[in-house]
Every structure is written in structure tokens, then in C-alpha cells.
N, C-alpha and C. Protein backbone atom coordinates (compact mmCIF):
# COMPACT_ATOMS: atom_id res chain seq x y z
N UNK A 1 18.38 -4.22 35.23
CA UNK A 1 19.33 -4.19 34.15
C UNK A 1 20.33 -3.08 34.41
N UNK A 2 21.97 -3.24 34.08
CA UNK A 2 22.83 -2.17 34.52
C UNK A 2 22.97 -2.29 32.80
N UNK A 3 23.16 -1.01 33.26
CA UNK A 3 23.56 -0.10 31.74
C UNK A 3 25.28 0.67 31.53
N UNK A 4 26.01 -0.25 31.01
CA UNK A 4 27.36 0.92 31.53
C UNK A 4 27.03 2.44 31.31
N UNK A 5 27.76 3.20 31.73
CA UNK A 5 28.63 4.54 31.04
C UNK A 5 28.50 4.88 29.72
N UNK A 6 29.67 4.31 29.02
CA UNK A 6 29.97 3.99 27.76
C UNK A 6 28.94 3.67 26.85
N UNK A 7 27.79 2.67 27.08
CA UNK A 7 26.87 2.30 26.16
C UNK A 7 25.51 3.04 26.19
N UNK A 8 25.54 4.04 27.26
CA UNK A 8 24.40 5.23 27.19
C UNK A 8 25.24 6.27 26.48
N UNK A 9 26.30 6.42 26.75
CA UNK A 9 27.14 8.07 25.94
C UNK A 9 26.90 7.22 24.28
N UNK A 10 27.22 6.05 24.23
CA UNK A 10 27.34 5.82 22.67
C UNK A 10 25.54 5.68 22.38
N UNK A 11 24.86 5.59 23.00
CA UNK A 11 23.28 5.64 22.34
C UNK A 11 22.92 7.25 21.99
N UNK A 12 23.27 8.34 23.17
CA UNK A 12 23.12 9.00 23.08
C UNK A 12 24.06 9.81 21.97
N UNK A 13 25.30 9.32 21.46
CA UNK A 13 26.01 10.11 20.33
C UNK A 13 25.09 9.31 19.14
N UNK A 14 24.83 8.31 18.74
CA UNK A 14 23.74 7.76 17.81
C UNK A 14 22.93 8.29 18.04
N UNK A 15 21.79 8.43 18.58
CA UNK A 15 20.63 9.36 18.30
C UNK A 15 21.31 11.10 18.07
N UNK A 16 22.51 11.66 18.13
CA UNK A 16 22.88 12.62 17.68
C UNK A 16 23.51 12.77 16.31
N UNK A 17 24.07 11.71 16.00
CA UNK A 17 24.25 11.17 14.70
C UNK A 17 23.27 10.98 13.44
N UNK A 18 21.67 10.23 14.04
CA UNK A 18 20.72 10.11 13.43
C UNK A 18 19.90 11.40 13.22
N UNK A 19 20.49 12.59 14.02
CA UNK A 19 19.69 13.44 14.02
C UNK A 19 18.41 13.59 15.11
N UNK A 20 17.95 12.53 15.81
CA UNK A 20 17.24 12.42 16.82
C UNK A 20 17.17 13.46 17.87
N UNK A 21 16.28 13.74 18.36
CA UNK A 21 16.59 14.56 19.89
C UNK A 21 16.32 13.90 20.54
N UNK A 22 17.21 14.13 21.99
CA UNK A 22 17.67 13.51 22.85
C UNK A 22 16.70 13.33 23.80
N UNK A 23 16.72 12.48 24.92
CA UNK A 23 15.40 12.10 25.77
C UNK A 23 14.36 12.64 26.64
N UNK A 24 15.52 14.12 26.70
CA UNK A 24 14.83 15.07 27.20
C UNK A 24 13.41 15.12 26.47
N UNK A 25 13.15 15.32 24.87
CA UNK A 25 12.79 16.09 24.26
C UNK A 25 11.36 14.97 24.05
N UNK A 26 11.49 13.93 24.58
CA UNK A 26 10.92 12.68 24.41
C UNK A 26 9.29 13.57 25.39
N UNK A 27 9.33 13.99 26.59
CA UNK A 27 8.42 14.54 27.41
C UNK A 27 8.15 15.89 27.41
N UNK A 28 8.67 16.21 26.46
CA UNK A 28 7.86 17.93 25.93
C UNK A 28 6.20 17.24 25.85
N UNK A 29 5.04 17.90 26.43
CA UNK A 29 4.13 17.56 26.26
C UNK A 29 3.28 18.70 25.17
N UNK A 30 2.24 17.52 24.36
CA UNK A 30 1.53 18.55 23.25
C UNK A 30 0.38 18.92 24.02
N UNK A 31 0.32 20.67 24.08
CA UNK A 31 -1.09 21.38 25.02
C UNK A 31 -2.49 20.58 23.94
N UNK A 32 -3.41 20.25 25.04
CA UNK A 32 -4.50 19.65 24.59
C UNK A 32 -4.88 18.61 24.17
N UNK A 33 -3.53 17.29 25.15
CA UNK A 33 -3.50 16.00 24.91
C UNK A 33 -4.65 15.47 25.12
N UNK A 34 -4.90 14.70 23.97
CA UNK A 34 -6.57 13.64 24.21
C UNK A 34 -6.21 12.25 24.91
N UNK A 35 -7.61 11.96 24.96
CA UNK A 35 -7.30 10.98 26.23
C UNK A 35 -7.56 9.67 25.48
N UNK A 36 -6.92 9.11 25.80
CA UNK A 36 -6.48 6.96 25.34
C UNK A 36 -8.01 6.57 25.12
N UNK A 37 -8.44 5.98 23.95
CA UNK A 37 -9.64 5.54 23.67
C UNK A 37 -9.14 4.22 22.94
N UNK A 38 -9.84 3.16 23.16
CA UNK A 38 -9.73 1.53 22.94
C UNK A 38 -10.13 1.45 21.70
N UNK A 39 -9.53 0.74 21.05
CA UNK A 39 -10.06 0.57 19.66
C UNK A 39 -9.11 0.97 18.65
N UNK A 40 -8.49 1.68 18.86
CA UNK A 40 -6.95 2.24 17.57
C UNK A 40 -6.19 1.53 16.86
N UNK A 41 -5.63 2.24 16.07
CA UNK A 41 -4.42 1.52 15.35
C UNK A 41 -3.22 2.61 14.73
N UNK A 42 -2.75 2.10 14.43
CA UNK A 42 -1.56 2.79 13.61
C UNK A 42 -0.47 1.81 13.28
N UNK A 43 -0.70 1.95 12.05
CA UNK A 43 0.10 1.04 11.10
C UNK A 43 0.34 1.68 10.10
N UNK A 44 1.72 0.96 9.06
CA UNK A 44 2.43 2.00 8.42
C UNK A 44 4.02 1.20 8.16
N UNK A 45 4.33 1.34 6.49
CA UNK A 45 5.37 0.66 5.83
C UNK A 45 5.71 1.18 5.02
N UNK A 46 6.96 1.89 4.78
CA UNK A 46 7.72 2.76 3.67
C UNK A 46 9.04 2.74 4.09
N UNK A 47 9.32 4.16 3.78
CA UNK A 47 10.77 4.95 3.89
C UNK A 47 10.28 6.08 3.85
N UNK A 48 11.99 6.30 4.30
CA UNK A 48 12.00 8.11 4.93
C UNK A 48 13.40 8.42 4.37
N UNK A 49 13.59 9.47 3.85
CA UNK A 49 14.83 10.14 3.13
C UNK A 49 15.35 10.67 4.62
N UNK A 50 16.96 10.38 4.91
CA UNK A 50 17.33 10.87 5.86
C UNK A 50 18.79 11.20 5.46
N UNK A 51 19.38 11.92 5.95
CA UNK A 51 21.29 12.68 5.95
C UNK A 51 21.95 11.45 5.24
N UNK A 52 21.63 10.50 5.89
CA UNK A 52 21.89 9.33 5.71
C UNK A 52 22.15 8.32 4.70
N UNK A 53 21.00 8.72 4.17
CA UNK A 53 20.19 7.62 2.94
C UNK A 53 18.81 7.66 3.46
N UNK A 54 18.47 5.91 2.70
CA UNK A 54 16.60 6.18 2.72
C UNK A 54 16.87 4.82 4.10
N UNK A 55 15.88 5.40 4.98
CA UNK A 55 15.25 4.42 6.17
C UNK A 55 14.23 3.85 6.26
N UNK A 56 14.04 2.79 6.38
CA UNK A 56 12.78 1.89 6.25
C UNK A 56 12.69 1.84 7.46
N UNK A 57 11.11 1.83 7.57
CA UNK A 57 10.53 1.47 8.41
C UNK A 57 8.97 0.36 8.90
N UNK A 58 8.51 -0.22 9.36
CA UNK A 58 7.34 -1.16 9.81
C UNK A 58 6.94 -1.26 10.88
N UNK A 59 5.55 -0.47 10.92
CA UNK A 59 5.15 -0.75 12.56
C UNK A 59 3.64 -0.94 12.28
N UNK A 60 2.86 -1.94 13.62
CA UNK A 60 1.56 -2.23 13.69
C UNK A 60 1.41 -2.14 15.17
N UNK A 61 0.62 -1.04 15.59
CA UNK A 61 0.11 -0.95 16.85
C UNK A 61 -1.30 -1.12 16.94
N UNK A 62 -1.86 -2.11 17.81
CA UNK A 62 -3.62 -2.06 17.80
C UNK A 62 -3.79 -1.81 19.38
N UNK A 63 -4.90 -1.64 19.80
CA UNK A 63 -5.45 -1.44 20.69
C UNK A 63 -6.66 -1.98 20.77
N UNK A 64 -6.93 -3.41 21.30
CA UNK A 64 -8.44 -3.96 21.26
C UNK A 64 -9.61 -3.45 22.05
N UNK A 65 -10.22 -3.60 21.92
CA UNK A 65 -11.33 -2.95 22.54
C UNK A 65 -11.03 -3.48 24.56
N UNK A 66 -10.76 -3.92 25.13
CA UNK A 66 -10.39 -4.05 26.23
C UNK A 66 -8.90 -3.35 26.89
N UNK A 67 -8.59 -2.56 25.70
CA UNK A 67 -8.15 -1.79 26.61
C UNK A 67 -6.79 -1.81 26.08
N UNK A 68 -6.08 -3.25 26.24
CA UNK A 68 -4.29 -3.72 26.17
C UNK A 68 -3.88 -3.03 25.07
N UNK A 69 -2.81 -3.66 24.49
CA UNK A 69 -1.85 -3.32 23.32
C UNK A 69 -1.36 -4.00 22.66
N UNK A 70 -0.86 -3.91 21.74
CA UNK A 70 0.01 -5.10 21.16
C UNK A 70 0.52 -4.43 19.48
N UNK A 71 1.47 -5.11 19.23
CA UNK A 71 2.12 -4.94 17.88
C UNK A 71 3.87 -4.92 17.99
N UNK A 72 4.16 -4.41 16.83
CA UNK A 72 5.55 -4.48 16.91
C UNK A 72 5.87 -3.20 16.24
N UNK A 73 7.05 -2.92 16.11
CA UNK A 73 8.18 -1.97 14.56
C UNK A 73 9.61 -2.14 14.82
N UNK A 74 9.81 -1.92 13.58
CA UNK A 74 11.13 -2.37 13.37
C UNK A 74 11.84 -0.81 12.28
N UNK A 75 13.09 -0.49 12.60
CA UNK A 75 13.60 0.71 12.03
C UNK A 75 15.01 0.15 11.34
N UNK A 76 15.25 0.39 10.25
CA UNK A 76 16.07 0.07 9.46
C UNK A 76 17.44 1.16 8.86
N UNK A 77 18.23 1.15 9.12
CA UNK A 77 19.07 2.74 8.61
C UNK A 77 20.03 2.38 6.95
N UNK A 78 20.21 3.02 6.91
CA UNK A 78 20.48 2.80 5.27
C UNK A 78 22.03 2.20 5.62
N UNK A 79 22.55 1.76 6.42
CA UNK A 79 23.81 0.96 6.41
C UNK A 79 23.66 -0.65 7.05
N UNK A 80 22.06 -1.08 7.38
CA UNK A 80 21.76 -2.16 7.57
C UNK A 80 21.23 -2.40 8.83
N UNK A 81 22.23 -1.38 9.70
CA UNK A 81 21.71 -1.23 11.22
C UNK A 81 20.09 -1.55 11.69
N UNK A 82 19.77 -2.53 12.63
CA UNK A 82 18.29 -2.32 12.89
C UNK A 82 18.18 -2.59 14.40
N UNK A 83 17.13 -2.00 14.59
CA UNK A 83 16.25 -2.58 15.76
C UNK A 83 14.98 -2.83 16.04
N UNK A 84 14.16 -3.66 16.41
CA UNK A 84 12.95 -4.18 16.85
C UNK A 84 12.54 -4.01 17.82
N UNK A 85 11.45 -3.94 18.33
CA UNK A 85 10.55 -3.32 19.73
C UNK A 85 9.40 -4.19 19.30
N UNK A 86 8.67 -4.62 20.70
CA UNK A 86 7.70 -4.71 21.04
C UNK A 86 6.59 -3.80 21.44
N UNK A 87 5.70 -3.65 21.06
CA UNK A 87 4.70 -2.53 21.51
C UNK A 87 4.04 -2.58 22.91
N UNK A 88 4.60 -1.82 23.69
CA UNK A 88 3.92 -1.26 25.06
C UNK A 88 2.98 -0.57 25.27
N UNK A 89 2.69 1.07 24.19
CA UNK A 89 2.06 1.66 24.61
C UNK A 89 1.34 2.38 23.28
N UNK A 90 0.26 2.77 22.57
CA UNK A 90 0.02 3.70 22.21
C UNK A 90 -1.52 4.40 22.35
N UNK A 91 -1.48 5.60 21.55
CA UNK A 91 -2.33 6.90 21.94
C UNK A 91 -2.58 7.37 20.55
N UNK A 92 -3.92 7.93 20.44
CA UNK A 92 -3.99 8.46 19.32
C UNK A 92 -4.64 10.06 19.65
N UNK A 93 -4.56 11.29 19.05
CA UNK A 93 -5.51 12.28 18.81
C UNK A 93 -5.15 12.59 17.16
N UNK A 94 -6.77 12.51 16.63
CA UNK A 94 -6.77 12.88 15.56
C UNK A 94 -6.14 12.02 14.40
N UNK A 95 -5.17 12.59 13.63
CA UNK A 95 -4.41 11.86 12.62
C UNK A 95 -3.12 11.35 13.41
N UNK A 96 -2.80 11.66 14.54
CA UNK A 96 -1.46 11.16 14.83
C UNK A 96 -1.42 10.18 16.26
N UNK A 97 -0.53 9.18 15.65
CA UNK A 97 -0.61 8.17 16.86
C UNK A 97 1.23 8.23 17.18
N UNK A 98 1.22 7.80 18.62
CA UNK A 98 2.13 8.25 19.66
C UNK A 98 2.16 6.39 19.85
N UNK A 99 3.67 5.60 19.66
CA UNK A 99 3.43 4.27 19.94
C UNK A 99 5.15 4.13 20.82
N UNK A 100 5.15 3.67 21.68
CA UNK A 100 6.22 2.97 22.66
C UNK A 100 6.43 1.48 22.67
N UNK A 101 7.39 1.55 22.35
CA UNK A 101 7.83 -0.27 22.86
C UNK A 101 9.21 -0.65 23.39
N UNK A 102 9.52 -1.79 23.60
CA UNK A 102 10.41 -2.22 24.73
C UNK A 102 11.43 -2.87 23.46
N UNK A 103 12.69 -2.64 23.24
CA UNK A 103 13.96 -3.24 22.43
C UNK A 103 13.80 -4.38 22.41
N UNK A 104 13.41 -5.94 21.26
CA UNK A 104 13.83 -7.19 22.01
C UNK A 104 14.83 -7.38 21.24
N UNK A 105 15.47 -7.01 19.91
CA UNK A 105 16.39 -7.44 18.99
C UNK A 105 16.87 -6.37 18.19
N UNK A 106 18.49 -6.38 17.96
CA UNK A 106 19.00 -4.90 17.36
C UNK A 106 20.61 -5.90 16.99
N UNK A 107 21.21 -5.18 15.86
CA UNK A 107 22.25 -5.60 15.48
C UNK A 107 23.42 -4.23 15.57
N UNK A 108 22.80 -3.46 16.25
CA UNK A 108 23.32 -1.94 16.44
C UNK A 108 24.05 -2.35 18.07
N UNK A 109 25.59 -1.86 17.97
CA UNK A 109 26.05 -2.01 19.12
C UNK A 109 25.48 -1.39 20.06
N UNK A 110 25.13 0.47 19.58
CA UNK A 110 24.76 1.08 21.02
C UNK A 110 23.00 0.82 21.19
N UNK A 111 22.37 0.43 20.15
CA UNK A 111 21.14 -0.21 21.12
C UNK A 111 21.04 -1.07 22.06
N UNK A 112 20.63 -0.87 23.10
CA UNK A 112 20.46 -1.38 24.53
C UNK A 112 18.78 -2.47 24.42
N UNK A 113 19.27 -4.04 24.37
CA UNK A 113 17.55 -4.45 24.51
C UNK A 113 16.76 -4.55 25.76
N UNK A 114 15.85 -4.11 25.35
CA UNK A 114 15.70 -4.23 26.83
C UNK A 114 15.36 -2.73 27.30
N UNK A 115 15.83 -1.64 26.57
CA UNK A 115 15.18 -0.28 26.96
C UNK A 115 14.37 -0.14 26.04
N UNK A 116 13.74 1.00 26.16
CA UNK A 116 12.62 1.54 25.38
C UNK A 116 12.82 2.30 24.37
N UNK A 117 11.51 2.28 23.56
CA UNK A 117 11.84 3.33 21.95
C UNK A 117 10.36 4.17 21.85
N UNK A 118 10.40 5.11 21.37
CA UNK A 118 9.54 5.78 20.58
C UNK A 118 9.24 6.70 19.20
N UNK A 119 8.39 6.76 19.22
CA UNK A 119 7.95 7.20 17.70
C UNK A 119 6.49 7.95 17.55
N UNK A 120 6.28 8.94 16.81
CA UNK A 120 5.03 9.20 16.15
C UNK A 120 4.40 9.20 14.73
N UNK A 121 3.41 8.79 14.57
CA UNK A 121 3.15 9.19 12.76
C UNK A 121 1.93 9.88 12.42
N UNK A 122 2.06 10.44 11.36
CA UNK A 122 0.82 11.18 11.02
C UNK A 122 -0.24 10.86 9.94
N UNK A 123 -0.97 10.85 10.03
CA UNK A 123 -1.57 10.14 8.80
C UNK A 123 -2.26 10.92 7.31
N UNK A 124 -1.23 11.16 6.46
CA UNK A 124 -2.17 12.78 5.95
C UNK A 124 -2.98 12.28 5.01
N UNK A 125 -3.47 11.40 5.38
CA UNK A 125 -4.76 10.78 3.94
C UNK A 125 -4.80 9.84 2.97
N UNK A 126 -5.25 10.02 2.09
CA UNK A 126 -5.29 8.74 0.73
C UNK A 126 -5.09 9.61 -0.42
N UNK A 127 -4.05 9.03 -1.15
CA UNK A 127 -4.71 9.58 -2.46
C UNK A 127 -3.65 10.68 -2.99
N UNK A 128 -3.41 11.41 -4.09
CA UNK A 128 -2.28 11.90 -4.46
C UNK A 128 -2.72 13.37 -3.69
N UNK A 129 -1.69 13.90 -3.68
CA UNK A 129 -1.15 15.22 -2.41
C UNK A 129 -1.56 14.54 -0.74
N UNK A 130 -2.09 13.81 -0.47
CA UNK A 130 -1.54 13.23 1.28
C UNK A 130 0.48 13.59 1.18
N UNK A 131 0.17 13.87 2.50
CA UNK A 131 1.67 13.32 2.88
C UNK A 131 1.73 12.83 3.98
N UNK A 132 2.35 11.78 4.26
CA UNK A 132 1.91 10.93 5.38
C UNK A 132 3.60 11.43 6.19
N UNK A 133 3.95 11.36 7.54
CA UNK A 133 4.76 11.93 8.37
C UNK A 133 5.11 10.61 9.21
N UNK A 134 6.50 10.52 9.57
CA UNK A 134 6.69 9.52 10.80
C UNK A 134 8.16 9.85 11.51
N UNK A 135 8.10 10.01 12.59
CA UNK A 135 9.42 10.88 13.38
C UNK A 135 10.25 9.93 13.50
N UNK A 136 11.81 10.47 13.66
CA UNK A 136 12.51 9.48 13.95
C UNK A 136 12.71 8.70 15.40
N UNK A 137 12.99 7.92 15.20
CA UNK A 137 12.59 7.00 16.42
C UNK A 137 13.74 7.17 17.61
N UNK A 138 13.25 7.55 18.91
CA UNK A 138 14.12 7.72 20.15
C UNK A 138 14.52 6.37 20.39
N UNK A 139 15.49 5.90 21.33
CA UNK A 139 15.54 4.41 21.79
C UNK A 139 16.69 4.91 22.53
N UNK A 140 16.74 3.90 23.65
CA UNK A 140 17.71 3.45 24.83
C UNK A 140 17.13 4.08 25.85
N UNK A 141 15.66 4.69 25.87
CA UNK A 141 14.97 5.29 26.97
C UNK A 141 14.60 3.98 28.36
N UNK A 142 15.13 4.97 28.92
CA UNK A 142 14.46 4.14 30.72
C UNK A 142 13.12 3.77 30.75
N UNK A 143 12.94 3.04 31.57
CA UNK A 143 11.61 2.55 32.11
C UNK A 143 10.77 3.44 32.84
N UNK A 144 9.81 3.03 31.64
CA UNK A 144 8.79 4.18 32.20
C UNK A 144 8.69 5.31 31.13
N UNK A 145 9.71 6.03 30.47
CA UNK A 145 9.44 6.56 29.31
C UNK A 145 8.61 6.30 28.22
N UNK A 146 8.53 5.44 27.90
CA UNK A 146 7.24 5.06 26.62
C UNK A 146 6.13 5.22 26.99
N UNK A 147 5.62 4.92 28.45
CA UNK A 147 4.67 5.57 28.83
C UNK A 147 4.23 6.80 29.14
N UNK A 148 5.03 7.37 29.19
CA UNK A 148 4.91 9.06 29.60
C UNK A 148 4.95 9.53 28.15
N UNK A 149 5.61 9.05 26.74
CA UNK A 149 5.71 9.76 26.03
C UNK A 149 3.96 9.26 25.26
N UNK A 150 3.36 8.25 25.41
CA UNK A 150 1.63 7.77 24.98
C UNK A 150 0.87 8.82 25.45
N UNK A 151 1.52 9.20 27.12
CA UNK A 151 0.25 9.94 27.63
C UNK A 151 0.19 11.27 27.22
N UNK A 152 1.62 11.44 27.48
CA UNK A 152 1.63 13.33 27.18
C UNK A 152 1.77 14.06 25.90
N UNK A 153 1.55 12.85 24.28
CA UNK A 153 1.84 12.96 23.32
C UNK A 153 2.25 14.47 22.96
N UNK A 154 4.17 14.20 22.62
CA UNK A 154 4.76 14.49 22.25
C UNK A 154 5.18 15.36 20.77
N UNK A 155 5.57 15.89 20.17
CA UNK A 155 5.76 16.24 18.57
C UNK A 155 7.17 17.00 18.74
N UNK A 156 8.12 16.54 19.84
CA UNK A 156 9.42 16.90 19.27
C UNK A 156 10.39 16.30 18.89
N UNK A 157 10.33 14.99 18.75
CA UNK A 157 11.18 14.10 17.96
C UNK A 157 11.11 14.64 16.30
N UNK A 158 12.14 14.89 16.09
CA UNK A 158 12.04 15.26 14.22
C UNK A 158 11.02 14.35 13.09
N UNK A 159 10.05 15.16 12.98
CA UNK A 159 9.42 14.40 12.00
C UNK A 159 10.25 13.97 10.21
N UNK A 160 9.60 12.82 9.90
CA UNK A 160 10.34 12.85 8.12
C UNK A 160 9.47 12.36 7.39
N UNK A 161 8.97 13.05 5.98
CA UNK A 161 8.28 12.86 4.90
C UNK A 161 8.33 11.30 4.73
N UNK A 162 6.90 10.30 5.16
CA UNK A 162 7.58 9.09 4.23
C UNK A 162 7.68 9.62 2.71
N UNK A 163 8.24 8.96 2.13
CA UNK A 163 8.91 9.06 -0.03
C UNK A 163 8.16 7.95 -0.52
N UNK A 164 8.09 6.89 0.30
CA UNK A 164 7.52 5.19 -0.59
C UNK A 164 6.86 4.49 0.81
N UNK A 165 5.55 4.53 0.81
CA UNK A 165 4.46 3.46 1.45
C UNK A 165 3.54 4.35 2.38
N UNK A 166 2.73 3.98 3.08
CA UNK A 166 1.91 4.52 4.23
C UNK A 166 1.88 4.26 5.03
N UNK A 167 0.70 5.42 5.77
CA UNK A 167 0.60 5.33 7.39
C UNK A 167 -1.03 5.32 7.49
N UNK A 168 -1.12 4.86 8.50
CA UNK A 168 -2.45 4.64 9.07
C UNK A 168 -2.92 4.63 10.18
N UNK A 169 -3.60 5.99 10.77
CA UNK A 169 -3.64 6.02 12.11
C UNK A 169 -5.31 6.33 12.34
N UNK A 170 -6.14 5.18 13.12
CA UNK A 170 -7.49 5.03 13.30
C UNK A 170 -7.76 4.74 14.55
């Protein structure tokens, strides 16, 4: 896949726009990464108060007991803008799961389909005082990034308070 010029500088001024950090920030690794165990999930449907307005979001990542992956999410911006991913990769330690997927559908000019996205969420519990956490989502990453960001789980993408729904990371 060729990628112009122009449509990486404009992904990269959108994720500066959204507030996002940039791809660098995607492979900051967290000291005392745990290691990929079969069986997970992380799932999770609300909003997030952003500069913006409020952002919706929907994602379901599982991990069957053999190992693979599968799920989807989809990110919504308060002017209608979206994009969809397929799930490639995720990781869990503890309350927070680390999920990657591949662009297949976006109505956003500078999303690129076909590159990669990521995200983390946190899961702070059930019940009144939880606060459940989910970062804003990187995208237009190269191949091979979503995987590096599962393994070396990450926490510098800007996290945001969900306001309305949950997360669930098992």
C-alpha cells in the first residue's frame, strides 16, 4: 500500500487536533509488561468528554482459548467523523487491556484503511465510584505497530474518563 505525503501529514495533524500523541508515543513501553495469556476480553460502550464534544465509542476484543483474536471498535467524534478496525491484537495485565486493529471503514478523509489503530482501557470496577478509563485512539500506524504496541503495553496515549457506559477487561 503507498501512502502519499499529504495523507500521513494530514493523519498526523488529526491525531494533533484530537489531542492524540503521535506514533512515536505508541512504543513507550510499560516497565513490568505481563505476558499474553489466552482467554481475555475487553469490551466496553460509552463516551468520553473530549475538547471537542462527547466521543463514542464500541469495542469487543476476545481471545479464545487457542490463542487467536478477534473483535472489532469503532470511534465516533462529536462531528460524525468515524472509523472502524478490525481486531489484530490484544493483551491484558491486570485491569487494563492493550487492543490493535487494522482500519477497514472510515468516513474521515485523513484515515488511511488499511493502516493500523490503537487503544487502551481500564477497567475501574462495578458499581458507584468505579471509574472506568479508555485512551484516545492512535490510527494511520504502519504495519507492525499494533503489534508492538499488545506486546510492550503502552500508557502514553491520553487516557479519558468514560461519562456514560463501561469497560470490561477479563
Amino acid at each position: 500500500m503507498t501512502v502519499s505525503k499529504s495523507k500521513v501529514v494530514s493523519g498526523i495533524m488529526v491525531l494533533a487536533m484530537m489531542g492524540c500523541a503521535g506514533p512515536e508515543a505508541v512504543l513507550a513501553p510499560l516497565d513490568g509488561a505481563a505476558t499474553v495469556v489466552p482467554g481475555h476480553h475487553v469490551v466496553g460502550s460509552g463516551h468520553v468528554q473530549t475538547v471537542a464534544g462527547l466521543r463514542e465509542f464500541t469495542f469487543h476484543a476476545t481471545e479464545p482459548p487457542d490463542g487467536g483474536v478477534s473483535g472489532s471498535f469503532k470511534v465516533v467524534l462529536p462531528n460524525g467523523l468515524f472509523f472502524e478496525a478490525d481486531v489484530t491484537c490484544l493483551s491484558v495485565a491486570g485491569s487494563t487491556g492493550w487492543v490493535g486493529g487494522t482500519i477497514r471503514a472510515t468516513n474521515a478523509a485523513a484515515v488511511v484503511v488499511g493502516s493500523g489503530s490503537t487503544f487502551y482501557a481500564i477497567d475501574g470496577g462495578e458499581g458507584d465510584g468505579s471509574a472506568d478509563v479508555v485512551s484516545l485512539a492512535a490510527f494511520n500506524l504502519g504495519a507492525g505497530l499494533d503489534q508492538a504496541f499488545c506486546a510492550d503495553q503502552p500508557l502514553a496515549l491520553p487516557p479519558l474518563a468514560v461519562t456514560d457506559g463501561n469497560v470490561q477487561v477479563r
